[in-house]
Protein backbone atom coordinates (compact mmCIF):
# COMPACT_ATOMS: atom_id res chain seq x y z
CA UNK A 1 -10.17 12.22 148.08
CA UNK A 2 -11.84 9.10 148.56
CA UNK A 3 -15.43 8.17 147.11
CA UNK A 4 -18.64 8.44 148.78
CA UNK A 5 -19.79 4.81 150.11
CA UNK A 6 -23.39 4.43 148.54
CA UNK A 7 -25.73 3.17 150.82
CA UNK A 8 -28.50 1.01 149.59
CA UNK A 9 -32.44 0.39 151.84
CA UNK A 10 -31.60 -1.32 155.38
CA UNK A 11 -27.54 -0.63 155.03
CA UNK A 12 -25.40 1.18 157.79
CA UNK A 13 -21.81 2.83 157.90
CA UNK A 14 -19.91 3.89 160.70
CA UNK A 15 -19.95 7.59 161.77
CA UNK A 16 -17.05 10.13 162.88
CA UNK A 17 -17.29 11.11 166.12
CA UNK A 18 -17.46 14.44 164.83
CA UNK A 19 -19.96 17.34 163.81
CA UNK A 20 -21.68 16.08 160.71
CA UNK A 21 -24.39 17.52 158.24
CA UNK A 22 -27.04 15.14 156.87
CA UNK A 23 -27.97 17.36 153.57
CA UNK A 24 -31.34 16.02 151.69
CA UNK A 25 -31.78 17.06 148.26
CA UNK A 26 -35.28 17.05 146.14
CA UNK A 27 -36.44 18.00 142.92
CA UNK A 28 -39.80 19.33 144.39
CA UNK A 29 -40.69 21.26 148.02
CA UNK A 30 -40.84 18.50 150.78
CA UNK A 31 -41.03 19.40 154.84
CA UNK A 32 -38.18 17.70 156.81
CA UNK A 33 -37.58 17.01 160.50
CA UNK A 34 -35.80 14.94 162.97
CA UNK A 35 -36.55 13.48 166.13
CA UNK A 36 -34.14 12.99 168.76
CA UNK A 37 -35.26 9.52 170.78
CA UNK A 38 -34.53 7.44 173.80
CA UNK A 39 -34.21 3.87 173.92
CA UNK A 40 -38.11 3.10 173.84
CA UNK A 41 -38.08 5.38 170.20
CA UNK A 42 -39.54 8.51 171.58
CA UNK A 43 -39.18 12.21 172.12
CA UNK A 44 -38.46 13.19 175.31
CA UNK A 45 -40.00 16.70 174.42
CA UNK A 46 -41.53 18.90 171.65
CA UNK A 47 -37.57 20.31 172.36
CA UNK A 48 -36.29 17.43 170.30
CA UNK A 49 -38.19 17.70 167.54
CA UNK A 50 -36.01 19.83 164.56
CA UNK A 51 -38.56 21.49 161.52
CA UNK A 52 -39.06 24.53 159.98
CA UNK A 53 -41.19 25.75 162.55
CA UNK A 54 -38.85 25.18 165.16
CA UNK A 55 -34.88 25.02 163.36
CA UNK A 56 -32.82 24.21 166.82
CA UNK A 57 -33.43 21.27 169.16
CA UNK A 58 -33.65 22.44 172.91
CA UNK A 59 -30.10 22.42 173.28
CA UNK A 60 -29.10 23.39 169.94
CA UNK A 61 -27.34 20.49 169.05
CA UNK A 62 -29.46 19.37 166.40
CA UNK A 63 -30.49 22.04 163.70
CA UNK A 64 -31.76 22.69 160.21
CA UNK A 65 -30.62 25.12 157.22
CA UNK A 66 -31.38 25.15 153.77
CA UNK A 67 -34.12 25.27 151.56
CA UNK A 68 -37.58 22.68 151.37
CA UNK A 69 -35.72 21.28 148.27
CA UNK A 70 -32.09 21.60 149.64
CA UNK A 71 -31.72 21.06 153.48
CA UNK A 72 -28.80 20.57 155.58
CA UNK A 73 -29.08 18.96 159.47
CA UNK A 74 -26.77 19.97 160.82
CA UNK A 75 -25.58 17.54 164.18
CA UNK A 76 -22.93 17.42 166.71
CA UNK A 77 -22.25 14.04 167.59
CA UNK A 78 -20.25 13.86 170.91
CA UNK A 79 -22.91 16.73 172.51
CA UNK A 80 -25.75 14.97 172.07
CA UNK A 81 -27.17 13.59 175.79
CA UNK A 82 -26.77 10.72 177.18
CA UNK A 83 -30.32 9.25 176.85
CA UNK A 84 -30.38 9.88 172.96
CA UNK A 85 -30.21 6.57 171.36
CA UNK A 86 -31.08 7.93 167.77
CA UNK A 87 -32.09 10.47 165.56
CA UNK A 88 -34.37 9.80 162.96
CA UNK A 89 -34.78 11.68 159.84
CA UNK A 90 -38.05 11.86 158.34
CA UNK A 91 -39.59 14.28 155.89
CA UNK A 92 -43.54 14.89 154.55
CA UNK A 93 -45.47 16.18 151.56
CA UNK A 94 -48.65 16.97 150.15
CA UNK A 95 -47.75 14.80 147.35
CA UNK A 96 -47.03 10.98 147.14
CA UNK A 97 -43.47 10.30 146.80
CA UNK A 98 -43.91 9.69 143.12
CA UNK A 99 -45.15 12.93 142.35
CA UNK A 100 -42.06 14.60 144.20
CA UNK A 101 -39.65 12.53 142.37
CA UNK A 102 -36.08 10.71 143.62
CA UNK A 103 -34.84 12.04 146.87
CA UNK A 104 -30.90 11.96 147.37
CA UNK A 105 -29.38 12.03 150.68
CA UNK A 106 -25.57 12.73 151.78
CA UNK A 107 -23.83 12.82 154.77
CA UNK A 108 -20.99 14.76 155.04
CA UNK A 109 -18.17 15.77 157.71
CA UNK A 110 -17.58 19.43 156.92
CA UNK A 111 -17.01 19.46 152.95
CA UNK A 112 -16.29 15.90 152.25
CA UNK A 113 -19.00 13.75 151.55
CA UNK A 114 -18.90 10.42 153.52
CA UNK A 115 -21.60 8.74 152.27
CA UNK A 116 -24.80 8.76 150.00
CA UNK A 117 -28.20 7.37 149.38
CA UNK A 118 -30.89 7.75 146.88
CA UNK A 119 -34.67 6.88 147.77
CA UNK A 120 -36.38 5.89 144.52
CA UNK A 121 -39.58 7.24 143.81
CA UNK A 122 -40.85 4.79 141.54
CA UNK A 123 -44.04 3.14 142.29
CA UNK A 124 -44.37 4.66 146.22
CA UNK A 125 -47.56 6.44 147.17
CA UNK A 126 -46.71 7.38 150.66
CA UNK A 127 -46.65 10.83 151.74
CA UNK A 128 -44.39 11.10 154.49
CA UNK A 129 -41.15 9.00 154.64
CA UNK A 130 -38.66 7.85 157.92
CA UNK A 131 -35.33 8.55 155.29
CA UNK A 132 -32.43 7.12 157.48
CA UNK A 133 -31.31 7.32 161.12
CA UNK A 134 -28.21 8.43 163.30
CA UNK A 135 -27.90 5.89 165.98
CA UNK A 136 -25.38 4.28 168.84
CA UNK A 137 -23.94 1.24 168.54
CA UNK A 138 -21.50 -0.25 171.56
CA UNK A 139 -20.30 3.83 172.47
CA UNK A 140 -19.95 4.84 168.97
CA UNK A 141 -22.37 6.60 166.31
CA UNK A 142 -23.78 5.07 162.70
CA UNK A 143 -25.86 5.62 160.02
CA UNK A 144 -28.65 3.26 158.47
CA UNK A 145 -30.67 4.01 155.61
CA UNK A 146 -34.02 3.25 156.15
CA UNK A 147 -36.25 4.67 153.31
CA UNK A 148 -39.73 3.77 155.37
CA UNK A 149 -43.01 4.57 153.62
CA UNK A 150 -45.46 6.48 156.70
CA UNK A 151 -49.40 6.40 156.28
CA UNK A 152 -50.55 10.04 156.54
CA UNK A 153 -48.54 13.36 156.48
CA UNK A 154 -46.39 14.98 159.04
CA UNK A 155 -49.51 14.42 162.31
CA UNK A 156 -49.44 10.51 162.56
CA UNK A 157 -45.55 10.32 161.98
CA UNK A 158 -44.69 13.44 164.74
CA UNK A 159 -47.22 11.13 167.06
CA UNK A 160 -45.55 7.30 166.20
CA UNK A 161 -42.40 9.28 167.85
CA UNK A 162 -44.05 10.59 170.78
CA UNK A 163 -44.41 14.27 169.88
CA UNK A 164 -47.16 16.18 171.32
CA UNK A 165 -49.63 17.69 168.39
CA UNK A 166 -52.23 20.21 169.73
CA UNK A 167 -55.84 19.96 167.64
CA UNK A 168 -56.67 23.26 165.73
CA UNK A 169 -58.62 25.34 167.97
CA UNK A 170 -60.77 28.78 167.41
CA UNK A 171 -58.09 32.02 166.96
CA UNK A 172 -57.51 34.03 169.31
CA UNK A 173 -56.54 37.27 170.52
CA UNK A 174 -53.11 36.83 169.93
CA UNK A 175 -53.41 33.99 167.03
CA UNK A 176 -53.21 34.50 163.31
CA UNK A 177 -57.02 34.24 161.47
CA UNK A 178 -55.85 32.38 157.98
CA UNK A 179 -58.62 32.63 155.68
CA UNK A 180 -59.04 29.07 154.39
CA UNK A 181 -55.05 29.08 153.90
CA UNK A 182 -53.85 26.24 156.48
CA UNK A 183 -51.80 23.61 154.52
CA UNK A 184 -52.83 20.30 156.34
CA UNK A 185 -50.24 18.04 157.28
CA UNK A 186 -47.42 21.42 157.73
CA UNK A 187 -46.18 23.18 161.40
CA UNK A 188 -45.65 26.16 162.53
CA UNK A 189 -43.47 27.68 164.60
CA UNK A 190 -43.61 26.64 168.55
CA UNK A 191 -41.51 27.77 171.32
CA UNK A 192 -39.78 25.44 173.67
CA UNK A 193 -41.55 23.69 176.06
CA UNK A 194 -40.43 21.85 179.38
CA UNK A 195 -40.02 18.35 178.52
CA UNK A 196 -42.66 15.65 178.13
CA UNK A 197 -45.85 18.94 178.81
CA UNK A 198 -48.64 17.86 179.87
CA UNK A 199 -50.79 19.41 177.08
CA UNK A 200 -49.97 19.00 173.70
CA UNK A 201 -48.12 22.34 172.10
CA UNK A 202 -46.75 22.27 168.68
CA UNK A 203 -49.89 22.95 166.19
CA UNK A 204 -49.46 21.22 162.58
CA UNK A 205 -50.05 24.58 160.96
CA UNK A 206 -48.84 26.63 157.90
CA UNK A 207 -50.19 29.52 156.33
CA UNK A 208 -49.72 30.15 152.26
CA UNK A 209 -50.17 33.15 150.77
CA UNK A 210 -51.58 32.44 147.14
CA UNK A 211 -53.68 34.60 144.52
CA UNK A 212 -56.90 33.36 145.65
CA UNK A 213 -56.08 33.45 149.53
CA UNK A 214 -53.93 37.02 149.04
CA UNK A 215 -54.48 38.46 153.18
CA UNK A 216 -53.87 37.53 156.49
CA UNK A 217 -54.98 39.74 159.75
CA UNK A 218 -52.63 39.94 163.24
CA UNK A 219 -54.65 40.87 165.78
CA UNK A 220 -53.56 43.87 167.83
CA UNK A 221 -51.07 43.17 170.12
CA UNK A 222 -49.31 46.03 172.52
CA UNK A 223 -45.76 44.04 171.30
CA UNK A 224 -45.54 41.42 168.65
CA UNK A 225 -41.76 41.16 169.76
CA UNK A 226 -38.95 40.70 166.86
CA UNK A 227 -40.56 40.13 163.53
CA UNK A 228 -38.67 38.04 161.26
CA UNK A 229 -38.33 38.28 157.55
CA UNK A 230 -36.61 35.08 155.34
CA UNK A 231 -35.90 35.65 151.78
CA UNK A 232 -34.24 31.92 150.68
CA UNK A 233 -34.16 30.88 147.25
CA UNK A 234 -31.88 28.09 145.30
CA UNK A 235 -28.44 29.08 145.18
CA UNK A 236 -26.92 26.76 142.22
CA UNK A 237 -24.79 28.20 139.59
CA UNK A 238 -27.02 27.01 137.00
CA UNK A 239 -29.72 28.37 138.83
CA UNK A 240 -32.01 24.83 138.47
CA UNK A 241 -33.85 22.88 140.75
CA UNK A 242 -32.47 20.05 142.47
CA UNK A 243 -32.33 16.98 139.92
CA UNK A 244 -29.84 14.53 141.34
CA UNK A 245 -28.64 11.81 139.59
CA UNK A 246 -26.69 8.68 140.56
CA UNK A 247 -22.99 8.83 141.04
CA UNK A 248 -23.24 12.55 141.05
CA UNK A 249 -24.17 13.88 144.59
CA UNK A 250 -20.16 15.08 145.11
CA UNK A 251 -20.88 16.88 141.68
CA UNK A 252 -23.81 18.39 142.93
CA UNK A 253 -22.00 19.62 146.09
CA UNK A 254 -19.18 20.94 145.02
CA UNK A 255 -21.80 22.73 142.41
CA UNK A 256 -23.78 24.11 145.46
CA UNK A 257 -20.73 25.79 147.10
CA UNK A 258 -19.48 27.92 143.61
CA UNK A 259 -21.04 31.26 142.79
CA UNK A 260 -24.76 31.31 141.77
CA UNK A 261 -27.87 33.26 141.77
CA UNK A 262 -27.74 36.41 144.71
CA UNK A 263 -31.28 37.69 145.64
CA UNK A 264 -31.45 40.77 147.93
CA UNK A 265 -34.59 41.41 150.43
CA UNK A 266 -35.06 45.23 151.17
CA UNK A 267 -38.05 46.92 152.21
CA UNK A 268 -39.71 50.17 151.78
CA UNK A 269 -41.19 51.86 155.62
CA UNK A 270 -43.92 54.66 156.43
CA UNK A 271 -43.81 55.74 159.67
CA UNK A 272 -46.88 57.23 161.20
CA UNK A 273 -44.87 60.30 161.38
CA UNK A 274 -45.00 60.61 157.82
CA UNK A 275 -41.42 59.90 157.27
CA UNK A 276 -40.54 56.87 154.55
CA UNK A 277 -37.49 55.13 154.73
CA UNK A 278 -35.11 52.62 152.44
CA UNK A 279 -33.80 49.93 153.94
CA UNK A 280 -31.28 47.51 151.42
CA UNK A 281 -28.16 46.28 151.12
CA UNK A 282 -26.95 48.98 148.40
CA UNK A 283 -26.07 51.54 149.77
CA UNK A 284 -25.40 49.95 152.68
CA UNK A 285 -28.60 50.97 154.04
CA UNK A 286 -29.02 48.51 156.63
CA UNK A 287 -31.59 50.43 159.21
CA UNK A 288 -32.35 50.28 162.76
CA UNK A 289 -34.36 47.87 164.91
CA UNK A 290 -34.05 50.05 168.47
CA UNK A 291 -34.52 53.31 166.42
CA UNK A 292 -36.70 54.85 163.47
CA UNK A 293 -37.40 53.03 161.36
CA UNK A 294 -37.31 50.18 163.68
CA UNK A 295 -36.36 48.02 160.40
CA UNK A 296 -33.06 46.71 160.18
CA UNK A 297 -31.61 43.95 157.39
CA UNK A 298 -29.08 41.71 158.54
CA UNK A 299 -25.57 41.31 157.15
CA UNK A 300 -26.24 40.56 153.32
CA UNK A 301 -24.65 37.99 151.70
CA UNK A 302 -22.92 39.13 149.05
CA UNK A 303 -21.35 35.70 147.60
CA UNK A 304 -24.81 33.75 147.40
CA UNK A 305 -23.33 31.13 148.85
CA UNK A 306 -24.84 31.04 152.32
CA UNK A 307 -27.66 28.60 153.29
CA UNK A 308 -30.66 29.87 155.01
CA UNK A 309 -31.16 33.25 152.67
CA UNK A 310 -31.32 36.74 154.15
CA UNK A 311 -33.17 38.17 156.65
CA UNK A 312 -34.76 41.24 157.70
CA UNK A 313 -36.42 42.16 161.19
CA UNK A 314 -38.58 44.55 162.45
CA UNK A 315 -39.13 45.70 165.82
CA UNK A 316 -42.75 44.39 166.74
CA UNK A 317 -42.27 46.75 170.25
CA UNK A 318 -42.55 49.76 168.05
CA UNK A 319 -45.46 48.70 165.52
CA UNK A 320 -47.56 51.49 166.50
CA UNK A 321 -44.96 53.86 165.02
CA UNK A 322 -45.58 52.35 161.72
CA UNK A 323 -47.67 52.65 158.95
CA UNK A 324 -46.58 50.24 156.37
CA UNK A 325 -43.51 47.85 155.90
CA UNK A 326 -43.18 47.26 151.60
CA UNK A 327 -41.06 43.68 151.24
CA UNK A 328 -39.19 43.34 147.70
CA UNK A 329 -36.55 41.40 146.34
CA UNK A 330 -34.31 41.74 143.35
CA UNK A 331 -32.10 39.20 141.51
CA UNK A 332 -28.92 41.58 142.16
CA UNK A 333 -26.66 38.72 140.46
CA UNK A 334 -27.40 35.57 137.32
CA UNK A 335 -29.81 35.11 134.97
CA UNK A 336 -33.56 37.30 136.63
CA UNK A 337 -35.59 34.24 136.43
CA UNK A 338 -37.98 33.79 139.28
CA UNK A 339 -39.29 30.52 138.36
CA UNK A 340 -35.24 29.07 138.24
CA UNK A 341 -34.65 30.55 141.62
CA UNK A 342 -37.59 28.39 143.94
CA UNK A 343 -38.14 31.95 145.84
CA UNK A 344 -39.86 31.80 149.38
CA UNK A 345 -40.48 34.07 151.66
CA UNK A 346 -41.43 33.37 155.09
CA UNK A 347 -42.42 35.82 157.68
CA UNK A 348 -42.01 34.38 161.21
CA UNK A 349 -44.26 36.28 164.13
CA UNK A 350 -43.83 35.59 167.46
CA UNK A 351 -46.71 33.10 168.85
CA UNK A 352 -48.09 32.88 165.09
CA UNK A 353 -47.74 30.20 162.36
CA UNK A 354 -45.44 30.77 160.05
CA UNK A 355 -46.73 33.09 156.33
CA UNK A 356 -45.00 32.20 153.40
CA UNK A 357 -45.43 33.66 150.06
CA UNK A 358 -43.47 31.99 146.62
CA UNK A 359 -41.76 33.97 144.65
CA UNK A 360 -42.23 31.85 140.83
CA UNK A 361 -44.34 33.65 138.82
CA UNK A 362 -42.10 36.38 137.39
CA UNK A 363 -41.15 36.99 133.76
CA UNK A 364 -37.81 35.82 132.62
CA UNK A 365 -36.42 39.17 132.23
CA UNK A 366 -37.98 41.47 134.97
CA UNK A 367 -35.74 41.45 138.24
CA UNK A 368 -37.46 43.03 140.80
CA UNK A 369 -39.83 41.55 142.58
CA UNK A 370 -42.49 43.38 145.13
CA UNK A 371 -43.18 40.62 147.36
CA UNK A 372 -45.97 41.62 150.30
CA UNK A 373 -47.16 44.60 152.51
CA UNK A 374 -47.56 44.79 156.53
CA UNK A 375 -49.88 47.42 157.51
CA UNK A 376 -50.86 49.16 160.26
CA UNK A 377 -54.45 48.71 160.84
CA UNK A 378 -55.52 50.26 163.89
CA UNK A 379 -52.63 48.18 165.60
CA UNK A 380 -53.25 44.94 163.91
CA UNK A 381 -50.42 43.39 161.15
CA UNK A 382 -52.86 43.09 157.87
CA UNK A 383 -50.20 41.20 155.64
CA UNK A 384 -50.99 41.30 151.92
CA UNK A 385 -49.22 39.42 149.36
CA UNK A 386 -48.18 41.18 146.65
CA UNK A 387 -46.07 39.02 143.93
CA UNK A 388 -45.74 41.38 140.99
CA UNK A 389 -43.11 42.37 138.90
CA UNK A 390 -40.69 44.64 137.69
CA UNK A 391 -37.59 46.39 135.59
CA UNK A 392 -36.27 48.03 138.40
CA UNK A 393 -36.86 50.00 141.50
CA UNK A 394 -38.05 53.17 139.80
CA UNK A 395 -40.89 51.33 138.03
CA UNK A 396 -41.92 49.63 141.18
CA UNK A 397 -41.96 53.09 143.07
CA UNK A 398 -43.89 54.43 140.96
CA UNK A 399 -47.09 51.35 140.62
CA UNK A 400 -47.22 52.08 144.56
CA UNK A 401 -46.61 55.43 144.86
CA UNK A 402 -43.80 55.91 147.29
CA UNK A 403 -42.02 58.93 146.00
CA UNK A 404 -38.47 57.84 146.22
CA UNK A 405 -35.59 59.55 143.78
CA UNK A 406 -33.56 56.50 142.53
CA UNK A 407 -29.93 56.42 141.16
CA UNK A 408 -28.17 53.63 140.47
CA UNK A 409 -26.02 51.96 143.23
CA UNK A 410 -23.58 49.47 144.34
CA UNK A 411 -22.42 46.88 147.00
């Protein structure tokens, strides 16, 4: 197999004329997007701007996987349209580049790594960076590495390409009421809008759940549609953050795809009825959206392998059926600590920013993690992180009280 050609500040390569990923690897939490642009370097559309409020481009052609600290863009080439002349890659922080350390870049076709790059951190105080750029050159597709310091966070560089950014406004009805929890500079999630709207519609929003700032209230709603639930985490073998090193991005590739660290997401319901339900993947108790308990985890991944974590839904239609929802996790394979694993979990409403909760506090030894509560109050979502730990499922039953008779089980 050949070598990776390593790209150096202002260099270019050609591109296949292919599907290719553009994974960016750091060794602390950083906020990536792309842009799609036309000729006079702007968006034609909130639609072609790709972040972790909004994971697909309009058309799906552009997307992004992975973890703040290990993300993949994912791009077909040959579908994108006509008028896109590039696609810039960008990401921001709320630290300077210095404090987040090195940032290593590869572009691969499928497995193979074509190419890499590796921004230096040393001595740069910006807090938002344009990384590199997909563009067309005389019918074909290349890559340049651009490694562009940007004044400000993620506002003034989604503006410089045109995007649309709505001011922060009063909540509403339907809105989420963060107390004092908005991470400046951060977006939330935004639905697709016709192109080039004539008011601005993606809000630079994020809300953290943290010891001090533990609650967040949903308003009542009479359908909060399909509630979302991400548990994604670092898969490496060795279970450590992302430190790449020169010379060693295949390495660190070839280290992402072998067998790792498996978390499992499963969640504990009350129904108003009175009836409490398990929903997890042993047991194969996987639940129902369309009927009681209206929870229902996706297919788990049972290799640790997959990028973009696990997911569980519930059926925001049917919210007045239930009582409580009870999130946990448990480190089901490699060594239980939390810390090593870079835990988030995000829970994605409908209309509503984005609530994430970190998972990095737990002792080295203690597995099971109970991660955050939705309850029913008088219709409204009252989501309460939780973050505490424990030996097992028993002893976590039995700090909140659910009642459940537990045996050991299997996948």
């Amino acid at each position: 197999m050949n070598q990776p050609q390593q790209l150096i500040a202002g260099a270019n390569a050609p591109l296949p004329t292919d599907n290719i990923s553009v994974r960016i690897l750091s060794q602390n939490a950083i906020d990536c997007a792309a842009y799609r642009l036309t000729t006079d370097g702007k968006v034609r559309g909130d639609g072609d701007m790709i972040f972790y409020g909004q994971k697909r481009s309009d058309d799906g052609n552009v997307s992004f996987r992975g973890h703040d600290s290990d993300g993949f863009f994912d791009i077909n080439l040959p579908a994108q349209p006509a008028n896109i002349d590039k696609i810039a890659l960008a990401f921001s922080s709320e630290q300077t580049l210095a404090q987040v350390g090195d940032v290593d870049i590869q572009v691969l076709q499928g497995s193979q790594v074509l190419m890499t790059c590796q921004l230096s951190s040393t001595g740069r105080n910006e807090k938002a960076i344009i990384l590199a750029e997909c563009y067309r050159r005389q019918g074909s597709w290349k890559f340049r590495f651009i490694a562009q310091g940007f004044n400000g966070g993620l506002k003034p560089l989604s503006e410089h390409f045109g995007v649309e950014i709505a001011d922060d406004a009063p909540a509403t009805q339907n809105q989420a009421q963060p107390i004092n929890t908005q991470k400046a500079g951060n977006t939330s999630q935004a639905s697709t809008p016709p192109p080039i709207p004539a008011t601005p519609s993606i809000n630079l929003s994020k809300i953290t759940l943290t010891k001090n700032q533990s609650s967040i209230n949903l308003k009542k709603r009479d359908d909060f549609g399909k509630i979302s639930v991400n548990l994604d985490w670092n898969q490496r073998s060795d279970g450590n953050k992302a430190t790449p090193k020169k010379g060693l991005l295949g390495d660190l590739f070839k280290q992402h795809q072998s067998s790792g660290i498996d978390l499992d997401v499963g969640a504990m319901i009350h129904l108003k009825n009175g009836e409490k339900t398990l929903i997890q993947a042993l047991g194969n108790r996987f639940g129902s959206l369309q009927s009681a308990p209206y929870v229902c985890l996706r297919a788990d991944d049972r290799t640790g392998q997959v990028s973009g974590g696990e997911w569980l839904d519930i059926n925001g239609k049917q919210w007045s059926q239930i009582e409580e929802v009870f999130i946990f996790a448990f480190i089901y394979e490699g060594a239980p600590n939390w810390e090593k694993t870079d835990g988030v979990v995000t829970i994605h409403v409908p209309d509503q920013s984005p609530i994430e909760t970190r998972l990095t506090e737990g002792a080295g030894n203690l597995p099971m993690c109970a991660i955050a509560r939705l309850v029913n109050q008088q219709g409204s979502i009252n989501v309460e992180r939780i973050n505490q730990y424990f030996k097992g499922h028993q002893e976590m039953d039995k700090a909140f009280n659910w009642g459940f008779s537990w045996k050991r089980g299997r996948k």
